[in-house]
N, C-alpha and C. Protein backbone atom coordinates (compact mmCIF):
# COMPACT_ATOMS: atom_id res chain seq x y z
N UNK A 1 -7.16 8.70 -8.71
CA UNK A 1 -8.35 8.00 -8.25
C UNK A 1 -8.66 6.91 -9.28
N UNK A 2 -8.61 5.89 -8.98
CA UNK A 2 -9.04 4.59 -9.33
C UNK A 2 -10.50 3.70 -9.09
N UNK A 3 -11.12 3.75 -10.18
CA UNK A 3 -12.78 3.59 -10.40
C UNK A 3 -12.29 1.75 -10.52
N UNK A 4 -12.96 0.92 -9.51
CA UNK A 4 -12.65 -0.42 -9.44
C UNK A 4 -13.95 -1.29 -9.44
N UNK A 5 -14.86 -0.11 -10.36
CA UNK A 5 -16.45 -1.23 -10.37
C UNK A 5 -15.92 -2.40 -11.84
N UNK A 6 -15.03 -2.13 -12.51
CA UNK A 6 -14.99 -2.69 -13.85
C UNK A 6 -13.99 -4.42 -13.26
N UNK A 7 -13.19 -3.94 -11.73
CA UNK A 7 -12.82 -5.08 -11.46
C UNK A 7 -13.57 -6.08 -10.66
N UNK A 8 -14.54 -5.56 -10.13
CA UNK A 8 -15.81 -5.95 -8.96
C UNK A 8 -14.44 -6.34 -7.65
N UNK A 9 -14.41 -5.39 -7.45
CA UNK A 9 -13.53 -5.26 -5.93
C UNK A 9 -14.29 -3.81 -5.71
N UNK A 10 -14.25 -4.08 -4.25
CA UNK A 10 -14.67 -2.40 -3.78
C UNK A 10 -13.30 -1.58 -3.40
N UNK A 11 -13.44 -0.43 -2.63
CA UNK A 11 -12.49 0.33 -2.72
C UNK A 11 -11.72 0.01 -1.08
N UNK A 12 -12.82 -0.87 -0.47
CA UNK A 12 -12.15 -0.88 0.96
C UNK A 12 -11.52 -2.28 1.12
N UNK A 13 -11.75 -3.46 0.22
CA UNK A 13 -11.22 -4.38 -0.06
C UNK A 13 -9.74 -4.43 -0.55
N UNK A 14 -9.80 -3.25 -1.49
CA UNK A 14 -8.59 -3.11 -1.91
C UNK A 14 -7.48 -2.31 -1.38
N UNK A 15 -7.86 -1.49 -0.30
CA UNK A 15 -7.21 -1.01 0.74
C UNK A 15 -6.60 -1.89 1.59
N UNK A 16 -7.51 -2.70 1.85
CA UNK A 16 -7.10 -3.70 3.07
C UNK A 16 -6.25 -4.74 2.60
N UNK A 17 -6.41 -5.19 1.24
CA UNK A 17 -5.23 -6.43 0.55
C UNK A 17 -4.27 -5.62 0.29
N UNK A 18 -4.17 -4.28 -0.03
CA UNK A 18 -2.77 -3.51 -0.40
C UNK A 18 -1.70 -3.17 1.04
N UNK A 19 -2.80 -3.12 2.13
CA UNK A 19 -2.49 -2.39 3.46
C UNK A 19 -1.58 -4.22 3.73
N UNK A 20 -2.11 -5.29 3.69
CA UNK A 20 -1.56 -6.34 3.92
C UNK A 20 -0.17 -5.87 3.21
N UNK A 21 0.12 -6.11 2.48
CA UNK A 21 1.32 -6.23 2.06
C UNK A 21 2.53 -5.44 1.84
N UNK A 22 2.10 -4.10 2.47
CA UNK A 22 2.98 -3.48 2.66
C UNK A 22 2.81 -1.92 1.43
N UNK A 23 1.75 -1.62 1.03
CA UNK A 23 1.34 -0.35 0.03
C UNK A 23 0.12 0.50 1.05
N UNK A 24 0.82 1.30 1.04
CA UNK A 24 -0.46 2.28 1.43
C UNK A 24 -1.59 2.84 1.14
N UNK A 25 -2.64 3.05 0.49
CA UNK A 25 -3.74 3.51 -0.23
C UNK A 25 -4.99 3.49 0.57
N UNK A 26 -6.09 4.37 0.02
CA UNK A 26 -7.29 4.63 0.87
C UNK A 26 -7.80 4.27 -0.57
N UNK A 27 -8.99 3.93 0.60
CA UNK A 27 -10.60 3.74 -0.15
C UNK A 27 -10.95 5.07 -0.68
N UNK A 28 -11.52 5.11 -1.61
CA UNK A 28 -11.99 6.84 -2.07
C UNK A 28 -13.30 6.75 -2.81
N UNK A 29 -14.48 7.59 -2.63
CA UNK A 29 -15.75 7.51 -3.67
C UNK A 29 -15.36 8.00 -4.75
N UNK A 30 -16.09 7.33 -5.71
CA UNK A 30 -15.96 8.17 -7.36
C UNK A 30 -16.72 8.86 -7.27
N UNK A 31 -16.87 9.64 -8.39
CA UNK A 31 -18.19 10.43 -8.72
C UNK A 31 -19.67 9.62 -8.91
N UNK A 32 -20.81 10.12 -8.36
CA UNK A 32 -21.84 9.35 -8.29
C UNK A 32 -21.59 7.44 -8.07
N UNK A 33 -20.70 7.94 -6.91
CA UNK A 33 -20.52 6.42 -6.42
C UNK A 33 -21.87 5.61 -6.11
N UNK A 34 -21.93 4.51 -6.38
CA UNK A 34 -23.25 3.93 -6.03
C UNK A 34 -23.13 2.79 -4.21
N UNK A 35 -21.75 2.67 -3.81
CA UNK A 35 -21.43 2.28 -2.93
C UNK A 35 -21.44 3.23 -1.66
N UNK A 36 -21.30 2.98 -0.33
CA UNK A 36 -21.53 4.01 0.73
C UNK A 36 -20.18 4.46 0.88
N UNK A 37 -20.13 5.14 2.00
CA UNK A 37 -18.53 6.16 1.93
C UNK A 37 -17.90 5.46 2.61
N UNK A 38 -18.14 3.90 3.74
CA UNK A 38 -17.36 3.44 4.47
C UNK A 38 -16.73 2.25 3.28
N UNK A 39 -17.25 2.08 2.33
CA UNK A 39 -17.17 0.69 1.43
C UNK A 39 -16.54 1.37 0.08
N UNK A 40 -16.82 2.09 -0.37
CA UNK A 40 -16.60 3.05 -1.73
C UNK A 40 -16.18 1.98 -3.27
N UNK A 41 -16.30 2.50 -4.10
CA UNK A 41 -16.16 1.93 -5.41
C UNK A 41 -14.41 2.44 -5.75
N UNK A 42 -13.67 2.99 -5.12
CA UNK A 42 -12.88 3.81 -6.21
C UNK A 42 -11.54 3.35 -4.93
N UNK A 43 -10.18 3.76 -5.63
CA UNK A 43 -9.09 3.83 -4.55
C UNK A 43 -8.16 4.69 -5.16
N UNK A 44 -7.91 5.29 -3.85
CA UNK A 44 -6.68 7.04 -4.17
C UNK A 44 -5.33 6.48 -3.81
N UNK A 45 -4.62 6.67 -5.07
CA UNK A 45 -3.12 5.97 -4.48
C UNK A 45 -2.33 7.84 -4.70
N UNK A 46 -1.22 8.06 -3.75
CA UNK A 46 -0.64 9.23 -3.62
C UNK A 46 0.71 8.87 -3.95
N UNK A 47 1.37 10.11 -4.24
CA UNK A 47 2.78 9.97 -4.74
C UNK A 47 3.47 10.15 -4.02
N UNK A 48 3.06 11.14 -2.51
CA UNK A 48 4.38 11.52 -1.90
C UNK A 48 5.23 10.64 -1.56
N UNK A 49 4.86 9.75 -1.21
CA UNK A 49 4.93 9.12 -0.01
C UNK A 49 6.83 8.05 -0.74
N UNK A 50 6.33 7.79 -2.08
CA UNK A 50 7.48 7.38 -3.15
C UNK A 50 8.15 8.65 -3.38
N UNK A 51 7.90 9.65 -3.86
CA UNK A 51 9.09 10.66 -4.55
C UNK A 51 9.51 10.72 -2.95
N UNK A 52 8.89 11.07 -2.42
CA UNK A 52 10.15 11.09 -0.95
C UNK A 52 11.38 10.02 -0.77
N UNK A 53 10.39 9.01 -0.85
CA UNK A 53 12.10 8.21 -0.57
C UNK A 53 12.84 7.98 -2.22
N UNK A 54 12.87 9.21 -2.97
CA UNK A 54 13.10 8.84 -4.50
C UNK A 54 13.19 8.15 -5.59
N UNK A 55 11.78 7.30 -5.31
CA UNK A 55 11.56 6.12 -6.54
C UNK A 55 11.34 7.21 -7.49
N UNK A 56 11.77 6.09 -8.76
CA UNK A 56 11.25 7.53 -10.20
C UNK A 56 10.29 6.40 -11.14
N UNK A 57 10.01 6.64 -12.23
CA UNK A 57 8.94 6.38 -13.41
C UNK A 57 9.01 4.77 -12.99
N UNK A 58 10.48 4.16 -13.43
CA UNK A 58 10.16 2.41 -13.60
C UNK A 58 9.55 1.88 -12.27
N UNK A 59 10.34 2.74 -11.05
CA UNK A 59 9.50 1.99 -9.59
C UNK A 59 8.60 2.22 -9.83
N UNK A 60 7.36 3.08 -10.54
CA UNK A 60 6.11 3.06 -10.10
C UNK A 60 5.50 2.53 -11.12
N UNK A 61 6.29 2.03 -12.22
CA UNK A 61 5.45 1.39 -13.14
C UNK A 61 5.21 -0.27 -12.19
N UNK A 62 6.36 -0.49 -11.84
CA UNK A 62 7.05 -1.85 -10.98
C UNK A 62 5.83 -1.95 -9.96
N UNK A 63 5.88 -0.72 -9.29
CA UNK A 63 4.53 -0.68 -8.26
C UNK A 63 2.46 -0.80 -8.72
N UNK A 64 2.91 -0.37 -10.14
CA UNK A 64 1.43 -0.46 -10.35
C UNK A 64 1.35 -1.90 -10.88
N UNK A 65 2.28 -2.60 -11.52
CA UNK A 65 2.31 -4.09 -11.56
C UNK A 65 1.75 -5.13 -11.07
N UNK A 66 2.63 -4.23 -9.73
CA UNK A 66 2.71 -4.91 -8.08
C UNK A 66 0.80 -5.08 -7.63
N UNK A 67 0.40 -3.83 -7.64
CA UNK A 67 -1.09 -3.54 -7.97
C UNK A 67 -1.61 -4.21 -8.22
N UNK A 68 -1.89 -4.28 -9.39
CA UNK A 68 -2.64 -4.77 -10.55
C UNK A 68 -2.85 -6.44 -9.90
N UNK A 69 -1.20 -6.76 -10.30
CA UNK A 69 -1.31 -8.41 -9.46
C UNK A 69 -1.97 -8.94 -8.36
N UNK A 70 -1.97 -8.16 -7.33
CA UNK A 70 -2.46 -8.62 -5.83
C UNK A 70 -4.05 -8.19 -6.13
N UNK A 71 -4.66 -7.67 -6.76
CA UNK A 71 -5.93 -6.74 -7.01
C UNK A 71 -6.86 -7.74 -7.52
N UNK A 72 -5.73 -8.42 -8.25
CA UNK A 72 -6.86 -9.27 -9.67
C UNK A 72 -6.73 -10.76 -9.33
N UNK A 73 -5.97 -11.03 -7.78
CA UNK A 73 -5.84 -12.01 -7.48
C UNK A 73 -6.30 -12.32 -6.45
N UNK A 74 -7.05 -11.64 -5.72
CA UNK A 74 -6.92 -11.79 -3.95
C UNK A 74 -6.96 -12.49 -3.17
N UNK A 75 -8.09 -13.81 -3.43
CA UNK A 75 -7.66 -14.33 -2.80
C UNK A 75 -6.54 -15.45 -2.60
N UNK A 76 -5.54 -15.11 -3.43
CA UNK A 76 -4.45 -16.00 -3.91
C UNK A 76 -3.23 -15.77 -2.51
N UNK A 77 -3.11 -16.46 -1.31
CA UNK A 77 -2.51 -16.17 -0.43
C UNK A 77 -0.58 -16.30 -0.69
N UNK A 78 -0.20 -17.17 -1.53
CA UNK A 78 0.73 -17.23 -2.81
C UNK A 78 1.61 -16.04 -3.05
N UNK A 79 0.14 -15.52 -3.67
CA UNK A 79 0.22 -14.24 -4.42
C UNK A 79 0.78 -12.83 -3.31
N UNK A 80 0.01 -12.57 -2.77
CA UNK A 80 0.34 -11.93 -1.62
C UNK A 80 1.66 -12.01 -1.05
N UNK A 81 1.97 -13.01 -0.54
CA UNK A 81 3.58 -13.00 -0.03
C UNK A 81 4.38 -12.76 -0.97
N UNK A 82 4.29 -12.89 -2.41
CA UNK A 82 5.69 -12.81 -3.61
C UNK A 82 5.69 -11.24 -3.43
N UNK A 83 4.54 -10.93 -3.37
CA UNK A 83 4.40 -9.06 -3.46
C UNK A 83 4.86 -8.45 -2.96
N UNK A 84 4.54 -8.91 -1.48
CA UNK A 84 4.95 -8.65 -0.54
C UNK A 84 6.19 -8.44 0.23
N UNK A 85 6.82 -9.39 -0.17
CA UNK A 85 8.45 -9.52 -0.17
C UNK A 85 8.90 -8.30 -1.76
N UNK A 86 8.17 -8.23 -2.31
CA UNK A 86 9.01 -7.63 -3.26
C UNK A 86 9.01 -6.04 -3.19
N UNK A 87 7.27 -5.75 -2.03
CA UNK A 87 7.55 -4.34 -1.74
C UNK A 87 8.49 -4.05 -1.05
N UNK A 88 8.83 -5.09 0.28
CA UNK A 88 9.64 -5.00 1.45
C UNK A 88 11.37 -4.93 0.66
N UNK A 89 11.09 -5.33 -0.28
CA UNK A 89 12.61 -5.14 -1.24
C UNK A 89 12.46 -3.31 -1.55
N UNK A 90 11.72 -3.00 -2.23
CA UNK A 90 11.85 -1.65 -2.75
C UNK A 90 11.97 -0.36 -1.78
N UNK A 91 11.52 -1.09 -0.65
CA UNK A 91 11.30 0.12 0.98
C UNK A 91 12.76 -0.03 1.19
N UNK A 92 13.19 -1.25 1.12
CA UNK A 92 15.04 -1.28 1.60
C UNK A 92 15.32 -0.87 0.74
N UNK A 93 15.52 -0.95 -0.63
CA UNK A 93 16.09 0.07 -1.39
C UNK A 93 15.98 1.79 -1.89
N UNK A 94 14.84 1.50 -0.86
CA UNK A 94 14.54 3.70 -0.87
C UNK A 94 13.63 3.65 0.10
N UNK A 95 14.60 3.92 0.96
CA UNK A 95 14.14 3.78 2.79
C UNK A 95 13.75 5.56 2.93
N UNK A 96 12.73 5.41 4.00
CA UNK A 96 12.61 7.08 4.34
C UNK A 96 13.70 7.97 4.62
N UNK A 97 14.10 8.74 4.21
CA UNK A 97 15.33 9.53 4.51
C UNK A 97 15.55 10.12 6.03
N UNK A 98 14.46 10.09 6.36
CA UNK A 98 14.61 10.74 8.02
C UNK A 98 14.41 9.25 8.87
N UNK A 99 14.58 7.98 8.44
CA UNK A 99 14.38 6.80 9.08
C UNK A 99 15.80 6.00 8.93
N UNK A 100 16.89 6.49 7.80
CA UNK A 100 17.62 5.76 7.53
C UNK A 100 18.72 5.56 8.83
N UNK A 101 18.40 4.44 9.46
CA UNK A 101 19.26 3.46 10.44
C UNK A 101 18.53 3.30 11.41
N UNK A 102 17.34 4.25 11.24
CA UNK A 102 16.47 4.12 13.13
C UNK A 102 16.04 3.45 12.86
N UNK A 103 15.35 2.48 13.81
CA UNK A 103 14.09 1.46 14.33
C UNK A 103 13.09 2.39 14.33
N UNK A 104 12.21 1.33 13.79
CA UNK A 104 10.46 2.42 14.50
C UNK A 104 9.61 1.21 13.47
N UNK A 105 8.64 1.49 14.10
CA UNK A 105 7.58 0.75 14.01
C UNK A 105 6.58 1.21 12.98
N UNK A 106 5.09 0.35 12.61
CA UNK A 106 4.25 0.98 12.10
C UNK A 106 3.05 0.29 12.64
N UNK A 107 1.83 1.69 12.42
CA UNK A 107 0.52 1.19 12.93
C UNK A 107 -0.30 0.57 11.63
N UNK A 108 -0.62 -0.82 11.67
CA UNK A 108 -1.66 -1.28 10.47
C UNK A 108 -2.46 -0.86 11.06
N UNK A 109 -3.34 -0.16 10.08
CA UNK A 109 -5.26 -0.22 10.08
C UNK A 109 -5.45 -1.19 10.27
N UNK A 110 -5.13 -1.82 9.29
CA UNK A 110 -5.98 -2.99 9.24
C UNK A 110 -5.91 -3.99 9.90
N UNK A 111 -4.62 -4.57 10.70
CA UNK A 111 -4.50 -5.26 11.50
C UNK A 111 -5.01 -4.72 13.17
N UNK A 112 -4.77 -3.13 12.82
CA UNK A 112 -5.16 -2.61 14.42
C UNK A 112 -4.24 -3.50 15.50
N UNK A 113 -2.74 -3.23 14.83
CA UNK A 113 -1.86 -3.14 15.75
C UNK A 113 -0.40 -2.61 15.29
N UNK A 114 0.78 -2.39 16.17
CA UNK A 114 1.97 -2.41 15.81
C UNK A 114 2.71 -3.57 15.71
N UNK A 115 2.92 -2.60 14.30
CA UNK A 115 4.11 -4.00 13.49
C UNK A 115 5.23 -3.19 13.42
N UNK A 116 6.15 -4.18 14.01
CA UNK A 116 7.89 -3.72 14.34
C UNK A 116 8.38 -3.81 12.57
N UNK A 117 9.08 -2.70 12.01
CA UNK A 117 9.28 -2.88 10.58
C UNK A 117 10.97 -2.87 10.70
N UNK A 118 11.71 -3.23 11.63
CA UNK A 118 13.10 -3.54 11.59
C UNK A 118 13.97 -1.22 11.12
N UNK A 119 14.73 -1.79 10.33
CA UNK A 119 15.71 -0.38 9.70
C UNK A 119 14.82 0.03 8.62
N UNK A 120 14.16 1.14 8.32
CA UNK A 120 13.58 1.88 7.00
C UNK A 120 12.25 0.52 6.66
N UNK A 121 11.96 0.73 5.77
CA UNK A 121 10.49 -0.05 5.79
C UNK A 121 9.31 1.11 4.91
N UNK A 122 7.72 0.65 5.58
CA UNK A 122 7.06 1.57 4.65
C UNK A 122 6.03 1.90 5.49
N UNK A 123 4.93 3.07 4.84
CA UNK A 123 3.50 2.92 5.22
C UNK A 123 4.02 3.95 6.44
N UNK A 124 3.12 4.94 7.25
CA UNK A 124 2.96 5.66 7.89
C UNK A 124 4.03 5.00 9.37
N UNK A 125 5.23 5.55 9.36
CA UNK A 125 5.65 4.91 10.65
C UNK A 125 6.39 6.15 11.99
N UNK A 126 6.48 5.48 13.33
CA UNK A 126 6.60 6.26 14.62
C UNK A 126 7.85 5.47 14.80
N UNK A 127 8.73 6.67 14.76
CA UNK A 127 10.23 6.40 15.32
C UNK A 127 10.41 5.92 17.12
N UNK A 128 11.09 4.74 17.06
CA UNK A 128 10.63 4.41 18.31
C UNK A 128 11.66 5.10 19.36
N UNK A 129 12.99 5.65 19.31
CA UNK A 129 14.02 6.05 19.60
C UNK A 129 14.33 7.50 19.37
């Protein structure tokens, strides 16, 4: 859990610029959050979702980088696509193991639609085949 009052981003802001580019993460309250529960101060990043497709220590240092950059930049539209392409690099290089060669898609939140993610890819996806 990640307390993001020290960056003045909220926690659903930063969901939604991470959800852009291809990282998964939720908004989460801190303790004695002073923000409401739909907006929150804080963001929960999870591991499974990497040791599954077997990134180890440097990918996730690589990934909190990745973070950090798009976080402290946002509205840098620039910024966003270099990231972006560079997550879409690390999903091809440690594709879901139960996805490797199928097609399937994924649902953005945040866009509130399906996005076709080609062979392996990231983020919560429905095998279309």
């Amino acid at each position: 859990l990640i307390d993001l009052r020290g960056m003045e981003i909220t926690g659903r802001q930063a969901e939604e610029t991470l959800d852009e580019i291809g990282i998964c993460a939720n908004r989460n309250s801190i303790p004695f959050d002073p923000l409401p529960a739909q907006t929150t101060s804080g963001l929960r990043l999870g591991t499974p979702a990497v040791t599954t497709r077997g990134l180890g220590s440097e990918e996730m240092k690589q990934i909190a980088v990745l973070i950090h950059k798009v976080l402290t930049d946002l509205g840098n539209e620039k910024t966003k696509s270099e990231i972006s392409r560079e997550v879409a690099e690390i999903s091809r290089r440690f594709p879901l193991p139960y996805l490797v060669g199928r097609p399937f898609v994924c649902y953005s939140l945040v866009r509130q639609k399906v996005v076709p993610m080609g062979m392996g890819g990231s983020k919560s996806c429905a095998i279309t085949k």
